[in-house]
N, C-alpha and C. Protein backbone atom coordinates (compact mmCIF):
# COMPACT_ATOMS: atom_id res chain seq x y z
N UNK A 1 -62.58 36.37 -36.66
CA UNK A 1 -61.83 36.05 -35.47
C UNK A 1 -62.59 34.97 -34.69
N UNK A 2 -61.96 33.90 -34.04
CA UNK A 2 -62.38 33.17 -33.18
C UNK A 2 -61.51 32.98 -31.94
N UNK A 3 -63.04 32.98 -31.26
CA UNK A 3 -62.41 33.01 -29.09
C UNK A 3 -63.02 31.87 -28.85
N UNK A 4 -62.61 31.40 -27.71
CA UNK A 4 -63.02 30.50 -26.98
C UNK A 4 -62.95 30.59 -25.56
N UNK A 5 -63.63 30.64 -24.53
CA UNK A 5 -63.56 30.97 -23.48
C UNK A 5 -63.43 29.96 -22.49
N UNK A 6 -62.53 30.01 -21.72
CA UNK A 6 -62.19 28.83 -20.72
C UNK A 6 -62.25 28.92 -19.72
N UNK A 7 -63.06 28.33 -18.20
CA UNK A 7 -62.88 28.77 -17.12
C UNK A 7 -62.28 27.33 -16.35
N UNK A 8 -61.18 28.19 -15.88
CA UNK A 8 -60.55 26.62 -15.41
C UNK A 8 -61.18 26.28 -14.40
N UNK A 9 -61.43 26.72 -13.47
CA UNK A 9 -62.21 26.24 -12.37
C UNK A 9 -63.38 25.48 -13.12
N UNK A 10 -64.48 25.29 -13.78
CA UNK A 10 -65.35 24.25 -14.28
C UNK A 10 -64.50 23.13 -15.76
N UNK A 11 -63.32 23.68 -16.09
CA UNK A 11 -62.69 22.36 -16.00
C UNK A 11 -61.96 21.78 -15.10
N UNK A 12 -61.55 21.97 -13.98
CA UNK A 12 -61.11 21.16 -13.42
C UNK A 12 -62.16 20.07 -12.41
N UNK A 13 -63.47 20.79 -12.15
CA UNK A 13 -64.44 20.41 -11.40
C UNK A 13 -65.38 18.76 -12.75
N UNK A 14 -64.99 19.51 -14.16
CA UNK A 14 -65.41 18.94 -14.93
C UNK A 14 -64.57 17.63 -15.58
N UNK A 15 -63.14 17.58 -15.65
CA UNK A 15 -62.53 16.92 -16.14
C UNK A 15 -61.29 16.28 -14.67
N UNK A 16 -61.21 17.19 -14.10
CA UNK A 16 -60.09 16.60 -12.98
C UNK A 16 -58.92 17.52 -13.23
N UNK A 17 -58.03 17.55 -12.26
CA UNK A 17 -56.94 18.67 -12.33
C UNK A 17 -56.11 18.28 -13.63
N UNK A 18 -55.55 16.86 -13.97
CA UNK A 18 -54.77 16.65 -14.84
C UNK A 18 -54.80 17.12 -16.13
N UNK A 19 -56.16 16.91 -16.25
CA UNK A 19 -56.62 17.95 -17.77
C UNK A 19 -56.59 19.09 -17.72
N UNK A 20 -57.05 19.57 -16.59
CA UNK A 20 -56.77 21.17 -16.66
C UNK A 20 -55.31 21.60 -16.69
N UNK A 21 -54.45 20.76 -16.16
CA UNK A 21 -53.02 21.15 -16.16
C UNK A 21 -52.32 21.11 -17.71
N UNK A 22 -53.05 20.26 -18.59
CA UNK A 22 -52.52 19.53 -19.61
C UNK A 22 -53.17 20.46 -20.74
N UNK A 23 -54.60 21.25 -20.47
CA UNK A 23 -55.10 22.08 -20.88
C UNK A 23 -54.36 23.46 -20.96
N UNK A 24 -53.72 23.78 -19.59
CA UNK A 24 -52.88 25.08 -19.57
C UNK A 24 -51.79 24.76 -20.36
N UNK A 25 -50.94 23.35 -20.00
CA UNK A 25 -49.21 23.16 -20.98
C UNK A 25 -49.95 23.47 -22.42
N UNK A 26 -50.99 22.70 -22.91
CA UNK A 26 -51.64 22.67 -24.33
C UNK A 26 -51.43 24.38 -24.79
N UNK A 27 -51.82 25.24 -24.21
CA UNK A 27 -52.66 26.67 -24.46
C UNK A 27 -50.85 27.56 -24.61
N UNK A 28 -50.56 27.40 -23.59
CA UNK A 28 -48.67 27.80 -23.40
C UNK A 28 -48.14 27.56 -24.68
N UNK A 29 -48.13 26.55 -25.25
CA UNK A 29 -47.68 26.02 -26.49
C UNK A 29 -48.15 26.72 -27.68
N UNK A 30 -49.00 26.43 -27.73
CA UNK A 30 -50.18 27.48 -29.32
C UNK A 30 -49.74 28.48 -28.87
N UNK A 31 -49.39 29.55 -27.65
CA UNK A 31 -49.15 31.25 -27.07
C UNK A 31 -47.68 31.06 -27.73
N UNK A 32 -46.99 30.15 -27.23
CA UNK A 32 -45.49 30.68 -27.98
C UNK A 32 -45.32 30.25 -29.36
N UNK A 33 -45.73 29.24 -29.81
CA UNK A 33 -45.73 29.59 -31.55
C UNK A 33 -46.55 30.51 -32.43
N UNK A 34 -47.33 30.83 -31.43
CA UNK A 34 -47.98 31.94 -32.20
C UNK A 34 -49.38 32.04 -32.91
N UNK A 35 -49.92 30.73 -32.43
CA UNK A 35 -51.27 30.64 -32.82
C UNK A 35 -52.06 31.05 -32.18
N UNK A 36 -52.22 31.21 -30.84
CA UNK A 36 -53.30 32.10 -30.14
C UNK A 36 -52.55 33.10 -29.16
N UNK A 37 -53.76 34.12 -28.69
CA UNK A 37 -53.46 35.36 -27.80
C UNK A 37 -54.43 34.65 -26.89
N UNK A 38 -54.12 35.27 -25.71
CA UNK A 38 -54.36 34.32 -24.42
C UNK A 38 -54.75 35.83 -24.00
N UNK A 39 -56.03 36.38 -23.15
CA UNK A 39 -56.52 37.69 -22.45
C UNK A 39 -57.49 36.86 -21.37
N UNK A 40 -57.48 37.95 -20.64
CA UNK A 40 -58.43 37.33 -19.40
C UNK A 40 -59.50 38.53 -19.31
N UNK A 41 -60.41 37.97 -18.90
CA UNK A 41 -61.48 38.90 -18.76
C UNK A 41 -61.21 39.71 -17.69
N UNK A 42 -61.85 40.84 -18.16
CA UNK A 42 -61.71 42.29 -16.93
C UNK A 42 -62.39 42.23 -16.23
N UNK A 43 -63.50 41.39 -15.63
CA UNK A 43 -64.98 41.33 -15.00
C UNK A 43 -64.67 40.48 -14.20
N UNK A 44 -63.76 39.48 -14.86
CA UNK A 44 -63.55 37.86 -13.98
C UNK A 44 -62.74 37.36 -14.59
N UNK A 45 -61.70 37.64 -13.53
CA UNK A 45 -59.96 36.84 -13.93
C UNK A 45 -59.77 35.56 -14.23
N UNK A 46 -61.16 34.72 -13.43
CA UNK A 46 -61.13 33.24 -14.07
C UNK A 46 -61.35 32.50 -15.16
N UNK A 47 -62.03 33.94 -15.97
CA UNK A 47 -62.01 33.72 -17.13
C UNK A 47 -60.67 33.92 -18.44
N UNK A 48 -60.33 32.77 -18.78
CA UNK A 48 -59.91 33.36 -20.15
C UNK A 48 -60.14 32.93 -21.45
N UNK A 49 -59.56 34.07 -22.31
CA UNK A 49 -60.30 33.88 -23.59
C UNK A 49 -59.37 33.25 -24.45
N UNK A 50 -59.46 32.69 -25.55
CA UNK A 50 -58.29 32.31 -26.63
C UNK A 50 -58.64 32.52 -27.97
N UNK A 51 -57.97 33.57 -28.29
CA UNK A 51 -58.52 33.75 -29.90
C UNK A 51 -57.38 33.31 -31.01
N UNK A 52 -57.98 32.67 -32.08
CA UNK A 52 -56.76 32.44 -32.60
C UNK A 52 -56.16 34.04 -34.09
N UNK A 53 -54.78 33.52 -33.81
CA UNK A 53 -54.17 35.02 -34.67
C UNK A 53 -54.28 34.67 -35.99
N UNK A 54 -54.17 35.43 -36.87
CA UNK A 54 -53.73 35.10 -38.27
C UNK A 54 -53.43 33.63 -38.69
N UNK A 55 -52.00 33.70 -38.01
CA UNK A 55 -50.84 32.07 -38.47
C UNK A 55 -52.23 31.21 -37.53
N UNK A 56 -52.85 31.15 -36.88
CA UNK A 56 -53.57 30.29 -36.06
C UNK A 56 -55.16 29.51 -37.16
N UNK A 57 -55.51 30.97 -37.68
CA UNK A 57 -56.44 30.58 -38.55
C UNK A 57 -56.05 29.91 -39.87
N UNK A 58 -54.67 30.24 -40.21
CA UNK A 58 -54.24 29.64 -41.36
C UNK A 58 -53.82 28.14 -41.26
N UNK A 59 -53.52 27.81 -40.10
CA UNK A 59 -53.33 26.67 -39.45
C UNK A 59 -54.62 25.82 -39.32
N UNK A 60 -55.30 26.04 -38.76
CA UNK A 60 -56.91 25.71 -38.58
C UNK A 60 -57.36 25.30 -39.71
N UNK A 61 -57.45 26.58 -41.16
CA UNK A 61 -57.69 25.98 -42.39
C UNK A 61 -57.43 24.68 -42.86
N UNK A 62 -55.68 24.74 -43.01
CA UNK A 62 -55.07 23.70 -43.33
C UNK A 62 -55.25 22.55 -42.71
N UNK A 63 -55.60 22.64 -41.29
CA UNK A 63 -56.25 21.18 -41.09
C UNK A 63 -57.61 20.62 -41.13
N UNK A 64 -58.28 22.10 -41.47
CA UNK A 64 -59.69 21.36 -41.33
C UNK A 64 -59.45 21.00 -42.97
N UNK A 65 -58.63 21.15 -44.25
CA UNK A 65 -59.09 20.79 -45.48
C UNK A 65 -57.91 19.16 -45.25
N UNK A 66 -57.37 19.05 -44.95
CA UNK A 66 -56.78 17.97 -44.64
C UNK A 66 -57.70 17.06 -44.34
N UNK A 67 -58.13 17.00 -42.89
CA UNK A 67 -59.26 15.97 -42.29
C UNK A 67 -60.16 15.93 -43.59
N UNK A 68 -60.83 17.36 -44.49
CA UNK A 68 -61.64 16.97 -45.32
C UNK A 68 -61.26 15.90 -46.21
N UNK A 69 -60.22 16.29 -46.59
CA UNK A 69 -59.65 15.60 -48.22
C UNK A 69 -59.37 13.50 -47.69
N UNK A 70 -59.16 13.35 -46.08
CA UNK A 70 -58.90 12.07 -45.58
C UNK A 70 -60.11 11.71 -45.57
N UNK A 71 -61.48 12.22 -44.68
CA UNK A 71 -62.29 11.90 -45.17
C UNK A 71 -62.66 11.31 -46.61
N UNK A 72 -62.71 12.48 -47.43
CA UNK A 72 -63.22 12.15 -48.57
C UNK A 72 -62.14 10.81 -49.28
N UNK A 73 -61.01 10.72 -49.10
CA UNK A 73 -60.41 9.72 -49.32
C UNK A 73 -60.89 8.07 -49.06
N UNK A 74 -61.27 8.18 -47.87
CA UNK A 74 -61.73 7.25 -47.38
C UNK A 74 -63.02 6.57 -47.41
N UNK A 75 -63.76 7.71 -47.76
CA UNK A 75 -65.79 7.45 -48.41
C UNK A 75 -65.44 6.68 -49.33
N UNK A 76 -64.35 7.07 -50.76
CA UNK A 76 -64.57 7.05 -51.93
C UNK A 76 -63.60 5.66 -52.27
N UNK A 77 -63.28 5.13 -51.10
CA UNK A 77 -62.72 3.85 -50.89
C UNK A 77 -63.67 2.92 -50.69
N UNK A 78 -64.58 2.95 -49.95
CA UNK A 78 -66.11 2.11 -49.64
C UNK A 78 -67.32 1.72 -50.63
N UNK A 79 -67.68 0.95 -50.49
CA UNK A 79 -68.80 0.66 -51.27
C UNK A 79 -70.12 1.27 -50.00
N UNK A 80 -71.02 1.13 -51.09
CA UNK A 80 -72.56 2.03 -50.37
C UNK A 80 -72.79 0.72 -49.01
N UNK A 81 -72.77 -0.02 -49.04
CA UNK A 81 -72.83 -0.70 -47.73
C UNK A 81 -72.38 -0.20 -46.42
N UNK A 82 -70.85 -0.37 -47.07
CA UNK A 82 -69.78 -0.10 -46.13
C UNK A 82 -69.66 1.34 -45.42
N UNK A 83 -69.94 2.36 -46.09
CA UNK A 83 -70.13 3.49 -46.51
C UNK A 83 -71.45 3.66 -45.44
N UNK A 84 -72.65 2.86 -45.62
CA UNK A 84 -73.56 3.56 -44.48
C UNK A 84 -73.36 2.76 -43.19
N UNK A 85 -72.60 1.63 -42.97
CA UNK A 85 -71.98 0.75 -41.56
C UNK A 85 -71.43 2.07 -41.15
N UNK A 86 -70.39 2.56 -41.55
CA UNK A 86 -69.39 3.87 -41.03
C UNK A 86 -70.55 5.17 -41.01
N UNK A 87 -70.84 5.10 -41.46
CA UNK A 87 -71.83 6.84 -41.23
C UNK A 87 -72.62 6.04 -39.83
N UNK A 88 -73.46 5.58 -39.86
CA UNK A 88 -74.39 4.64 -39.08
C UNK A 88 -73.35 4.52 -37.61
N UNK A 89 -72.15 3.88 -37.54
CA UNK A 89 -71.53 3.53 -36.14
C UNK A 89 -70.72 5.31 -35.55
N UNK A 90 -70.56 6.28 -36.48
CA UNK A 90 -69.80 7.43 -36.45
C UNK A 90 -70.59 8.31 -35.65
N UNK A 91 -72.33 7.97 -36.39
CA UNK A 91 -73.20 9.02 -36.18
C UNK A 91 -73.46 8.30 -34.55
N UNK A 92 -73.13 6.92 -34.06
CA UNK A 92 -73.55 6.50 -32.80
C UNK A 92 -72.45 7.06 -31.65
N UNK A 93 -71.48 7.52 -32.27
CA UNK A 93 -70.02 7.74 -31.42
C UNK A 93 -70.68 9.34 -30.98
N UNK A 94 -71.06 9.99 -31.88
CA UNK A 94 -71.44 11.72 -31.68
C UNK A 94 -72.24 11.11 -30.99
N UNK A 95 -73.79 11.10 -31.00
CA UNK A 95 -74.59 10.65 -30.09
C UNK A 95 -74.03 10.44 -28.66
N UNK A 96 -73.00 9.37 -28.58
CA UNK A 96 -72.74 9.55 -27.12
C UNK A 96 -71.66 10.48 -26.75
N UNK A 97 -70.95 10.89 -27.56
CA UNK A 97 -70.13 11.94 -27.16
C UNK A 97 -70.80 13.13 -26.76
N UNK A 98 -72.14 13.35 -27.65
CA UNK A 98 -73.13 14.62 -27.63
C UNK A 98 -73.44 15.06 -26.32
N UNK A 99 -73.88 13.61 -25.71
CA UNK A 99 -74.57 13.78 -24.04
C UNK A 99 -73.64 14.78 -22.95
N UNK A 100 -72.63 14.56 -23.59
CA UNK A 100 -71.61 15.65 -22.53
C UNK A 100 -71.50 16.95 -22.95
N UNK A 101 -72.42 17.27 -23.92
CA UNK A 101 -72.47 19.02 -24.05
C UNK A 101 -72.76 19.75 -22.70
C-alpha cells in the first residue's frame, strides 16, 4: 500500500493557493475514478492522507513500465556521446529540482 500525506496549509504557504486548489480538483478526480481513498487524520484534520487502491496501483504500474520502456526507447536511439550529453544535462535538471526537497 502507498500513502502520501498532504497538509494543505504548507502547500499553500509553499506553492500559493492556486496549486493547492488545483491540488484538491487533482485529488477529487483520482477519489471518483477510483484510484485513491482520501482519510484525514484523527489527531489533525489538516492532515490528509492518500493511499492508492488496487485499480490505483495497477495504474501506477502501467505507467511507471511505460515511462520505462520510452526511456529505454530513447537511450537505445543515441549514440554513447549523445547518450552521456542527456544523462549529464538530466542529472543537472534533478540537481536543481533536488534543492526544493
Amino acid at each position: 500500500m502507498v500513502t502520501i500525506v498532504i497538509r494543505k496549509n504548507l502547500v499553500k504557504k509553499a506553492a500559493g493557493v492556486s496549486v493547492a486548489c488545483a491540488l484538491t480538483i487533482g485529488m477529487n478526480a483520482l477519489v471518483k475514478k477510483g484510484y485513491i481513498i482520501r482519510t484525514r487524520n484523527p489527531k489533525d484534520r489538516r492532515i490528509v492522507f492518500a493511499t492508492l487502491t488496487p485499480k490505483g496501483v495497477s495504474a501506477y504500474k502501467h505507467h511507471a513500465a511505460f515511462h520505462k520502456d520510452m526511456i529505454e526507447s530513447v537511450m537505445d536511439s543515441l549514440n554513447e556521446e549523445e547518450a552521456a550529453v542527456l544523462t549529464k544535462s538530466l542529472n543537472k535538471l534533478e540537481d536543481f529540482f533536488g534543492q526544493w526537497k
